[in-house]
PDB file of N, CA and C in Angstrom:
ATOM      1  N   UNK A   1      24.270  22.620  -7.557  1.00  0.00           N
ATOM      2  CA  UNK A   1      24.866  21.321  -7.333  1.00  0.00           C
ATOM      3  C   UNK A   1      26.148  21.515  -6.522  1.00  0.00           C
ATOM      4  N   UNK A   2      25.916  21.021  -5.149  1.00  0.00           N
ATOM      5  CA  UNK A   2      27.173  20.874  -4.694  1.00  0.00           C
ATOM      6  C   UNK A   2      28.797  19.599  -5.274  1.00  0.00           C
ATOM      7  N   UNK A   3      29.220  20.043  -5.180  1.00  0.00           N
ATOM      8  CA  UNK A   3      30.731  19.537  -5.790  1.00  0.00           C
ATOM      9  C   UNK A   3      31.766  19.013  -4.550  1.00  0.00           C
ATOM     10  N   UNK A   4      32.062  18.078  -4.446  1.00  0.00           N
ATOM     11  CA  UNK A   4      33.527  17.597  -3.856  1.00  0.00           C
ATOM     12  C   UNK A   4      34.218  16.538  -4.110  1.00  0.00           C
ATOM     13  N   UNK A   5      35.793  16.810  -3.721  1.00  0.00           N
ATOM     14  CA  UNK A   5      36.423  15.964  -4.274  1.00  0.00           C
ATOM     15  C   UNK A   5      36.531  15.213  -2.722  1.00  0.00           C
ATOM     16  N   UNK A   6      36.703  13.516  -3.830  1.00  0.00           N
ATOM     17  CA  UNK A   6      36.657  12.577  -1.910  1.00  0.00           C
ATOM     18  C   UNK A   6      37.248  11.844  -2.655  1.00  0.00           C
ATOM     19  N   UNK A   7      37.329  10.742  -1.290  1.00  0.00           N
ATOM     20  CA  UNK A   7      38.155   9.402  -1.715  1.00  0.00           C
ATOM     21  C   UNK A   7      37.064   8.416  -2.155  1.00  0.00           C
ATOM     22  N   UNK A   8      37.278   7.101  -3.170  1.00  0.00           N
ATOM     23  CA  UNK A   8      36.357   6.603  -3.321  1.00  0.00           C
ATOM     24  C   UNK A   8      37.021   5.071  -3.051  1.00  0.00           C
ATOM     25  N   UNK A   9      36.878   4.559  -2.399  1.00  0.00           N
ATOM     26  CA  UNK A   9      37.734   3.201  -2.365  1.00  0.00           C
ATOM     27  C   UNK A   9      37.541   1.693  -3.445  1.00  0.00           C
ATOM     28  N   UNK A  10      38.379   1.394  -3.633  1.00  0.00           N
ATOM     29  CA  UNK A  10      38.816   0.320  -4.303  1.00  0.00           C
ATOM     30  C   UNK A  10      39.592  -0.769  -3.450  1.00  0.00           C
ATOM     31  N   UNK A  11      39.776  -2.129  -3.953  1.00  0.00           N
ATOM     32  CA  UNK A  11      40.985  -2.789  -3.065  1.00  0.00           C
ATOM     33  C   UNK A  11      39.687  -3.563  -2.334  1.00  0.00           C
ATOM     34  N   UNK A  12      40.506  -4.613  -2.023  1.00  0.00           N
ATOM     35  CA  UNK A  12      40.012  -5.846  -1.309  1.00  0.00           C
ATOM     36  C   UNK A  12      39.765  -5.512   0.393  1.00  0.00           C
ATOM     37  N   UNK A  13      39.335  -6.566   0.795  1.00  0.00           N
ATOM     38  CA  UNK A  13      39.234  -6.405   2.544  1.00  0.00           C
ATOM     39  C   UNK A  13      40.665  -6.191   3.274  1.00  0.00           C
ATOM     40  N   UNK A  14      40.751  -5.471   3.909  1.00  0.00           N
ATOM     41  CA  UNK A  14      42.511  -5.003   4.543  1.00  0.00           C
ATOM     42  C   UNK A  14      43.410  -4.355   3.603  1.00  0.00           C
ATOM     43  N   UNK A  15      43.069  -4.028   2.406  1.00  0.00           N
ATOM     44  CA  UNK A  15      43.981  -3.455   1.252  1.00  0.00           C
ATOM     45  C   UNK A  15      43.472  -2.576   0.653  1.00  0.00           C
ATOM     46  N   UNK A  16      43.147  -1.122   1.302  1.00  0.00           N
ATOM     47  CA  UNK A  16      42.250  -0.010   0.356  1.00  0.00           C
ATOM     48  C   UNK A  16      43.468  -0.021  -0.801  1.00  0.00           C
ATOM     49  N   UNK A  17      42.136   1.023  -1.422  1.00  0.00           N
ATOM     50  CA  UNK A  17      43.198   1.721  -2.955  1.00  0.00           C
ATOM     51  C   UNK A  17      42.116   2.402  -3.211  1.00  0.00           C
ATOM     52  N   UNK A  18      42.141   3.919  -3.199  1.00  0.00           N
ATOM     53  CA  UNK A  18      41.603   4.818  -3.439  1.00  0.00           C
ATOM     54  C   UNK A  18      41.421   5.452  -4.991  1.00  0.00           C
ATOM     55  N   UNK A  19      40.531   6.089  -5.172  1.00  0.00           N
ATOM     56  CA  UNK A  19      40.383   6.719  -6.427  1.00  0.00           C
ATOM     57  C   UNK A  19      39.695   8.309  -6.110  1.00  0.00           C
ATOM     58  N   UNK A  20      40.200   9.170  -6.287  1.00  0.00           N
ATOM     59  CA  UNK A  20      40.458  10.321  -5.886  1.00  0.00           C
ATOM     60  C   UNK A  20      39.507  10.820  -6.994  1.00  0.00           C
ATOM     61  N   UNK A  21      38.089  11.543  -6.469  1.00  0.00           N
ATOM     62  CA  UNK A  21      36.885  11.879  -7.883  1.00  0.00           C
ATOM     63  C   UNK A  21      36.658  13.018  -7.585  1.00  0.00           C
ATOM     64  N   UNK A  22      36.039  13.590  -8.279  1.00  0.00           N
ATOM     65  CA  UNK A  22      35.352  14.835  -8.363  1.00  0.00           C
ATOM     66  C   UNK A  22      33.191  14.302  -8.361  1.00  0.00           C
ATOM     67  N   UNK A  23      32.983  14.559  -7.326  1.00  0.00           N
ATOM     68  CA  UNK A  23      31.269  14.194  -7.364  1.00  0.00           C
ATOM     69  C   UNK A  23      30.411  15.162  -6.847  1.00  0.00           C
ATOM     70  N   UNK A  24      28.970  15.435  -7.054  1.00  0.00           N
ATOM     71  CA  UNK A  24      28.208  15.373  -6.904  1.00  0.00           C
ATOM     72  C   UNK A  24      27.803  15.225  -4.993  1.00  0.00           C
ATOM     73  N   UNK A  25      27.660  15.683  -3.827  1.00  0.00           N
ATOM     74  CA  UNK A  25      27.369  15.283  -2.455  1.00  0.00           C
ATOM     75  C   UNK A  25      26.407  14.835  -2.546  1.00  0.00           C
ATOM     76  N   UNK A  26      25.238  14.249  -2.833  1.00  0.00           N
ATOM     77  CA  UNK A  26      24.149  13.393  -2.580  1.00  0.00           C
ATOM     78  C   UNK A  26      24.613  12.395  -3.028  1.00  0.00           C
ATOM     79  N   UNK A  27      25.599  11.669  -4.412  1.00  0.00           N
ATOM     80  CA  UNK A  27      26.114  10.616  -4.648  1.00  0.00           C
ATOM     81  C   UNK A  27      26.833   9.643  -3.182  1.00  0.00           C
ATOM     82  N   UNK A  28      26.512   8.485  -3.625  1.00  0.00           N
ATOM     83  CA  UNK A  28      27.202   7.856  -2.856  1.00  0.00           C
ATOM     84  C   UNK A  28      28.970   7.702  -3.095  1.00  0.00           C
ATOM     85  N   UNK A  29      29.434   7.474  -1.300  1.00  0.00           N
ATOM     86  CA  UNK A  29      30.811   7.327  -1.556  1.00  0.00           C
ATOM     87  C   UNK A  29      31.297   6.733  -2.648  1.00  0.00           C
ATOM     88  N   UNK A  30      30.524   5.307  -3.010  1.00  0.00           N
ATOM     89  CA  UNK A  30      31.160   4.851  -4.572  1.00  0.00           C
ATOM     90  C   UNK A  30      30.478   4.861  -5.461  1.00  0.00           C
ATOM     91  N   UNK A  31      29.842   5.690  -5.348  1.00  0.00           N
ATOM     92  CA  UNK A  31      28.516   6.161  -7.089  1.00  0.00           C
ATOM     93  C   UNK A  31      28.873   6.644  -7.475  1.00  0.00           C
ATOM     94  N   UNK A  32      28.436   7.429  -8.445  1.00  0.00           N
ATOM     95  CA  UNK A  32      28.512   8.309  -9.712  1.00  0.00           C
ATOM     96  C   UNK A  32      29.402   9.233  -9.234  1.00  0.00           C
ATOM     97  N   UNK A  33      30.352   9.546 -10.442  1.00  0.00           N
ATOM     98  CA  UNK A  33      31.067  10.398 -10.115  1.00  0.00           C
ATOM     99  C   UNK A  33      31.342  11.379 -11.487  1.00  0.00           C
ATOM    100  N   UNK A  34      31.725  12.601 -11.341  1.00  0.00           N
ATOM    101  CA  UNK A  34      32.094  13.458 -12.853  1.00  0.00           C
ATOM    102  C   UNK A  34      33.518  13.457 -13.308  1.00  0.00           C
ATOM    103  N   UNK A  35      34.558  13.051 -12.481  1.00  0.00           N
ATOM    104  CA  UNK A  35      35.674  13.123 -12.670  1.00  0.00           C
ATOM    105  C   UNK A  35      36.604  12.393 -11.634  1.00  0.00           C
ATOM    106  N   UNK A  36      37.458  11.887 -12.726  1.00  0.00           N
ATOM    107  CA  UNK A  36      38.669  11.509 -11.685  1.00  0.00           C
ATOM    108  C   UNK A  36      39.837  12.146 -11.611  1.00  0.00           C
ATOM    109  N   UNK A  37      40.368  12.309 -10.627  1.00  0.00           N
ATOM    110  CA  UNK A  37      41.431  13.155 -10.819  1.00  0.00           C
ATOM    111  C   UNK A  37      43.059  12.791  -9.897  1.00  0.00           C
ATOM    112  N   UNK A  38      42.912  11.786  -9.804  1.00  0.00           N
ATOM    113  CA  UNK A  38      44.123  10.620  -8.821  1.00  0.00           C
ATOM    114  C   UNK A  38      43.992   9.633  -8.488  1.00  0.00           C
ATOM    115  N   UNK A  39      44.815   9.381  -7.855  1.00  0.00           N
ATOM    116  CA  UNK A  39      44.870   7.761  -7.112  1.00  0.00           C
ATOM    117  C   UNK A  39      45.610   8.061  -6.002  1.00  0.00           C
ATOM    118  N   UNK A  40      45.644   7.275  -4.810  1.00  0.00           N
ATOM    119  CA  UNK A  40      46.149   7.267  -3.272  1.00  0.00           C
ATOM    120  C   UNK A  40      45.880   5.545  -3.204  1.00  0.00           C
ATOM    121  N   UNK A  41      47.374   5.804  -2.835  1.00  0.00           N
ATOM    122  CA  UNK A  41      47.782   4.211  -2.314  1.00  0.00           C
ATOM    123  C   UNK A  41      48.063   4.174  -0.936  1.00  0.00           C
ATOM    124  N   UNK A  42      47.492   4.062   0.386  1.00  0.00           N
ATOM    125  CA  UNK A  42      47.972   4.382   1.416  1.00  0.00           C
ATOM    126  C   UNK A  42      49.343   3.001   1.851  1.00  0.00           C
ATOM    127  N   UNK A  43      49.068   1.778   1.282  1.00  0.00           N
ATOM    128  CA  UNK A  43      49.378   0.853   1.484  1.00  0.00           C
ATOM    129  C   UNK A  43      51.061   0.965   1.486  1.00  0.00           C
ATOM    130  N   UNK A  44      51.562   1.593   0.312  1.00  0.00           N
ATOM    131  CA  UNK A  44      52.610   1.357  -0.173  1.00  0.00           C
ATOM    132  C   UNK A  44      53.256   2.295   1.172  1.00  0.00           C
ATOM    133  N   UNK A  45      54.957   2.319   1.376  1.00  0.00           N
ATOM    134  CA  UNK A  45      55.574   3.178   2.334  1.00  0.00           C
ATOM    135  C   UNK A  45      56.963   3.878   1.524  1.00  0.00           C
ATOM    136  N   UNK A  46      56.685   4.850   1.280  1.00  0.00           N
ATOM    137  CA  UNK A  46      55.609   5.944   1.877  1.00  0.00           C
ATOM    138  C   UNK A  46      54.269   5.865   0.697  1.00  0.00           C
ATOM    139  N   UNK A  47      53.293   6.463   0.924  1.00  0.00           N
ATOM    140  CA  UNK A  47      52.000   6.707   0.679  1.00  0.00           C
ATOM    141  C   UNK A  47      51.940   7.047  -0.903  1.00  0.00           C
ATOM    142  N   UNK A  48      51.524   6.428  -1.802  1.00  0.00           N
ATOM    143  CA  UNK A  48      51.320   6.681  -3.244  1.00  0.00           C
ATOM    144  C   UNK A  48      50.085   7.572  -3.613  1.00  0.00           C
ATOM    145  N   UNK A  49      50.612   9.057  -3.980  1.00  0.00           N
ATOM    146  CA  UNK A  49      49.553   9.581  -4.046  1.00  0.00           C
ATOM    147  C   UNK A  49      50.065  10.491  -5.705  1.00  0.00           C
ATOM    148  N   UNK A  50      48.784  10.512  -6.383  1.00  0.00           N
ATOM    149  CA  UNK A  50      49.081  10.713  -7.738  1.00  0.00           C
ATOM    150  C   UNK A  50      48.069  11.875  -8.189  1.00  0.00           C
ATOM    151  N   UNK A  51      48.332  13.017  -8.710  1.00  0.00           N
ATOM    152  CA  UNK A  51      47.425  13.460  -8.728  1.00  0.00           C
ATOM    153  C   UNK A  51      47.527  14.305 -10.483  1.00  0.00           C
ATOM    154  N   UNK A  52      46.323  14.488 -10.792  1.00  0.00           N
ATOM    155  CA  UNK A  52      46.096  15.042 -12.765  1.00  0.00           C
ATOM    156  C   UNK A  52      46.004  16.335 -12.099  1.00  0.00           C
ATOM    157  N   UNK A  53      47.429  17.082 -12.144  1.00  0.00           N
ATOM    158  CA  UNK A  53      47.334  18.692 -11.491  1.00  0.00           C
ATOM    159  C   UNK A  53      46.316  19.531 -12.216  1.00  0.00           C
ATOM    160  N   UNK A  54      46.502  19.338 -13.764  1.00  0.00           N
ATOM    161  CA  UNK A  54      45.111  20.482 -14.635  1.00  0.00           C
ATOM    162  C   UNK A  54      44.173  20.003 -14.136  1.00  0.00           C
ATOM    163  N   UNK A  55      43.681  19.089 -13.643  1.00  0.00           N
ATOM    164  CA  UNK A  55      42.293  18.751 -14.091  1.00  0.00           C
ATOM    165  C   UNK A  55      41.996  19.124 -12.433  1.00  0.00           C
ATOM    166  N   UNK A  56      42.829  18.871 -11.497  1.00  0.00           N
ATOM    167  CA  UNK A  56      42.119  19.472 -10.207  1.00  0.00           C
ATOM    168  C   UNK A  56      42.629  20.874 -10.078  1.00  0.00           C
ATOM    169  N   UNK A  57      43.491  21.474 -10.148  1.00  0.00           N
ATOM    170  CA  UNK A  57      43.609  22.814 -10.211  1.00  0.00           C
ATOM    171  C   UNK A  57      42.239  23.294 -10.763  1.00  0.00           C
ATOM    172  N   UNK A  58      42.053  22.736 -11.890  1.00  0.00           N
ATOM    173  CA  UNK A  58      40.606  23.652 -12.701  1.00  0.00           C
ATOM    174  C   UNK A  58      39.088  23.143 -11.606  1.00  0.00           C
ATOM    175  N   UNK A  59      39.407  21.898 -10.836  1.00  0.00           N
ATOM    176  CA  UNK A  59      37.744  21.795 -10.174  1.00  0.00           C
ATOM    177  C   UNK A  59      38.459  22.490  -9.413  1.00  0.00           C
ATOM    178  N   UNK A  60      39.181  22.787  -8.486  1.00  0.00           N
ATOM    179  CA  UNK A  60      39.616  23.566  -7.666  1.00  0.00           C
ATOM    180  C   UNK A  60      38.896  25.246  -7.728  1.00  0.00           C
ATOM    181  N   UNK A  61      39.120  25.952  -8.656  1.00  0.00           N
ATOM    182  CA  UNK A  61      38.906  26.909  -9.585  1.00  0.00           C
ATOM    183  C   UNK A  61      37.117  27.090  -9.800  1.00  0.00           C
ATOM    184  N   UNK A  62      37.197  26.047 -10.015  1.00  0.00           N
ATOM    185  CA  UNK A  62      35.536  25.827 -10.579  1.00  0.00           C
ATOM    186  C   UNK A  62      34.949  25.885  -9.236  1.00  0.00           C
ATOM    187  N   UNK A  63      34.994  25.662  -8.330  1.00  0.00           N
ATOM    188  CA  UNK A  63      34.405  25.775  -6.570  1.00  0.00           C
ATOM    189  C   UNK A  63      34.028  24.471  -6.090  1.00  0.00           C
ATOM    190  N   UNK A  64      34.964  23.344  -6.440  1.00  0.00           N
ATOM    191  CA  UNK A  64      34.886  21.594  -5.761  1.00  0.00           C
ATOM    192  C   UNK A  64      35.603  22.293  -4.472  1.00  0.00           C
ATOM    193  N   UNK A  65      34.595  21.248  -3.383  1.00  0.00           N
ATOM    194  CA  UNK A  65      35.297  21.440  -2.106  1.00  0.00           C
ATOM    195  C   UNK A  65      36.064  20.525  -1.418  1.00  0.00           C
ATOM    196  N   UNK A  66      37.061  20.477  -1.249  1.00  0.00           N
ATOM    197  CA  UNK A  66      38.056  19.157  -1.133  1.00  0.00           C
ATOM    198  C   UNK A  66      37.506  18.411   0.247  1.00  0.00           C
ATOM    199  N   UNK A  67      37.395  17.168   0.703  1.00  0.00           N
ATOM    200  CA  UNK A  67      37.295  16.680   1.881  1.00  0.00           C
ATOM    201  C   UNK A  67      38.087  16.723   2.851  1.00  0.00           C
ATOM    202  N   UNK A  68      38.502  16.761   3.999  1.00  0.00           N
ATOM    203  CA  UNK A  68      39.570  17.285   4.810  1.00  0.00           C
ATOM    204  C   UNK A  68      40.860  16.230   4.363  1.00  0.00           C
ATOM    205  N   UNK A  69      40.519  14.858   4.298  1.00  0.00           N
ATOM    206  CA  UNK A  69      41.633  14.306   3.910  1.00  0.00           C
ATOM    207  C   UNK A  69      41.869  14.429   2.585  1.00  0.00           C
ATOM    208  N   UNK A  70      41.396  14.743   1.351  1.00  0.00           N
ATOM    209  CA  UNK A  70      41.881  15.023   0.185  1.00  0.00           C
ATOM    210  C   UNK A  70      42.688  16.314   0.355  1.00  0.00           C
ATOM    211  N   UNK A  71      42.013  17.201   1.113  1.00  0.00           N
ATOM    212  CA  UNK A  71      42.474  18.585   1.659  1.00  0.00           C
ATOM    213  C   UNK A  71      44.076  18.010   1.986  1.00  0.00           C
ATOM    214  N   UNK A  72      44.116  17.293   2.658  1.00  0.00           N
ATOM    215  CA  UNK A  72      45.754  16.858   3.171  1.00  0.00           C
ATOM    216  C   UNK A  72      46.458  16.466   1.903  1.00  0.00           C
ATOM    217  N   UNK A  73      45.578  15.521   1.181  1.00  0.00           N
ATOM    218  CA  UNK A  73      46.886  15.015   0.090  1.00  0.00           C
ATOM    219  C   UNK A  73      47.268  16.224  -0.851  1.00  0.00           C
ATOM    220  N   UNK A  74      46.443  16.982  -1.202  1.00  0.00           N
ATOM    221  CA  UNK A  74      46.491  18.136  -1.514  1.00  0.00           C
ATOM    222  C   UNK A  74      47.893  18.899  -1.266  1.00  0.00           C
ATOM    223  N   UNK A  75      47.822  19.359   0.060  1.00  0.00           N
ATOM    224  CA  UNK A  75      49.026  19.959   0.358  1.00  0.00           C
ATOM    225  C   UNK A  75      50.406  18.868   0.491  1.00  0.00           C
ATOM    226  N   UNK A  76      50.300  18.115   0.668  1.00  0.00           N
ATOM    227  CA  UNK A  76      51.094  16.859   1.002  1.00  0.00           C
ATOM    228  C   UNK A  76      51.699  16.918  -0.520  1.00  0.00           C
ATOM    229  N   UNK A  77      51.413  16.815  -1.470  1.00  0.00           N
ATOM    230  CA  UNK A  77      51.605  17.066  -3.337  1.00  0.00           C
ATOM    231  C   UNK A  77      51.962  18.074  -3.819  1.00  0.00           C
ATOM    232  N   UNK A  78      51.827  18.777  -3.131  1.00  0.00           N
ATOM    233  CA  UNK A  78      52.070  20.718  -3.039  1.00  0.00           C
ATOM    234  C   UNK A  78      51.175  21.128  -4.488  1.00  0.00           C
ATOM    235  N   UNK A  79      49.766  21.002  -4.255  1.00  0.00           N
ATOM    236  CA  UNK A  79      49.279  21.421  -5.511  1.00  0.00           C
ATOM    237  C   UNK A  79      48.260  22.546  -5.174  1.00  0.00           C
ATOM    238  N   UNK A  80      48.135  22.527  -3.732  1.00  0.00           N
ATOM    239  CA  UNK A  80      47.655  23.806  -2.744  1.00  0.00           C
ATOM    240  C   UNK A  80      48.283  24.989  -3.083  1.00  0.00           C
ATOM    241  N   UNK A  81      49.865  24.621  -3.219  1.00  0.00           N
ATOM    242  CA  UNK A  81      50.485  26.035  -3.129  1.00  0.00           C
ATOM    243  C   UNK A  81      50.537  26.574  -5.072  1.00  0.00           C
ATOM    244  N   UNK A  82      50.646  25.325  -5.741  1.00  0.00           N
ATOM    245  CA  UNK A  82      50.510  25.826  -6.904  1.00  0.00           C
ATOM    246  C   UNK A  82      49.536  26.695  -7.437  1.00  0.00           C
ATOM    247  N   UNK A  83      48.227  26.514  -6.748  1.00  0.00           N
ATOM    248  CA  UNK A  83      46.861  26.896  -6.910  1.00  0.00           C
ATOM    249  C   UNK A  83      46.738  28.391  -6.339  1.00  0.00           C
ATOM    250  N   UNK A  84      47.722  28.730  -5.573  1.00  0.00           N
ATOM    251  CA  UNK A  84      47.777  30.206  -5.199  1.00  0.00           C
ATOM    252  C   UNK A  84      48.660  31.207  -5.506  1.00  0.00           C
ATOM    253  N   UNK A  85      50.034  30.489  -5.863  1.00  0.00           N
ATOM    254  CA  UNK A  85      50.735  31.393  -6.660  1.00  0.00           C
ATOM    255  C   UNK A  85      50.511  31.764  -8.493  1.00  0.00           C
ATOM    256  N   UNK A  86      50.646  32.896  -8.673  1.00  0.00           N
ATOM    257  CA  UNK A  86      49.654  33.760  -9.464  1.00  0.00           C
ATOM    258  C   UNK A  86      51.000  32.961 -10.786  1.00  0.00           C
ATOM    259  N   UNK A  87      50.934  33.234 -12.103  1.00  0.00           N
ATOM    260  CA  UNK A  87      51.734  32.075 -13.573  1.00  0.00           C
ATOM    261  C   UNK A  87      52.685  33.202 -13.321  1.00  0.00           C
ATOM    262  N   UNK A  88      53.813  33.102 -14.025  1.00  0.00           N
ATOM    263  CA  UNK A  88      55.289  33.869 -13.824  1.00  0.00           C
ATOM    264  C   UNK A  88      55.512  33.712 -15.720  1.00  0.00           C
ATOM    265  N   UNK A  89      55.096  35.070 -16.071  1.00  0.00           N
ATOM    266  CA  UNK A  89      55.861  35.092 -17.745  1.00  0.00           C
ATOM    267  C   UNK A  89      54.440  35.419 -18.273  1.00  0.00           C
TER     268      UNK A  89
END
């Protein structure tokens, strides 16, 4: 089973609001999903992006493949760099 994390949209016509999942690639953009793991507000200025660090660090870990723009919020959150530096103690 392939795994990635994408955006899944929410929000009215002209007003996304994202929901940041963990799915399944044959699922549809807004189908079934195994996990959520944020929210992205592009709307707001600057950009509302929220993310459950355990729970994507671990799909991270587990081999979810981020989408290029989750890939961005990712580093944009700095949870990229958390994910590579090794625990201290």
């Amino acid at each position: 089973m392939a795994v990635s994390m994408r955006l899944m949209r929410f929000g009215g016509k002209k007003s996304p609001y994202y929901r940041i999942v963990v799915s399944d690639r044959r699922f549809a953009r807004d189908g079934r999903f195994i996990d959520q793991i944020g929210t992205y507000d592009p709307k707001k200025n600057p950009a509302d992006v929220r993310f459950k660090e355990e729970k994507t660090i671990e799909w991270l870990r587990k081999g979810a493949q981020p989408t290029p723009t989750v890939r961005q919020l990712l580093v944009r959150s700095g949870i990229s760099k958390k994910l590579v530096e090794p625990k201290k103690g």
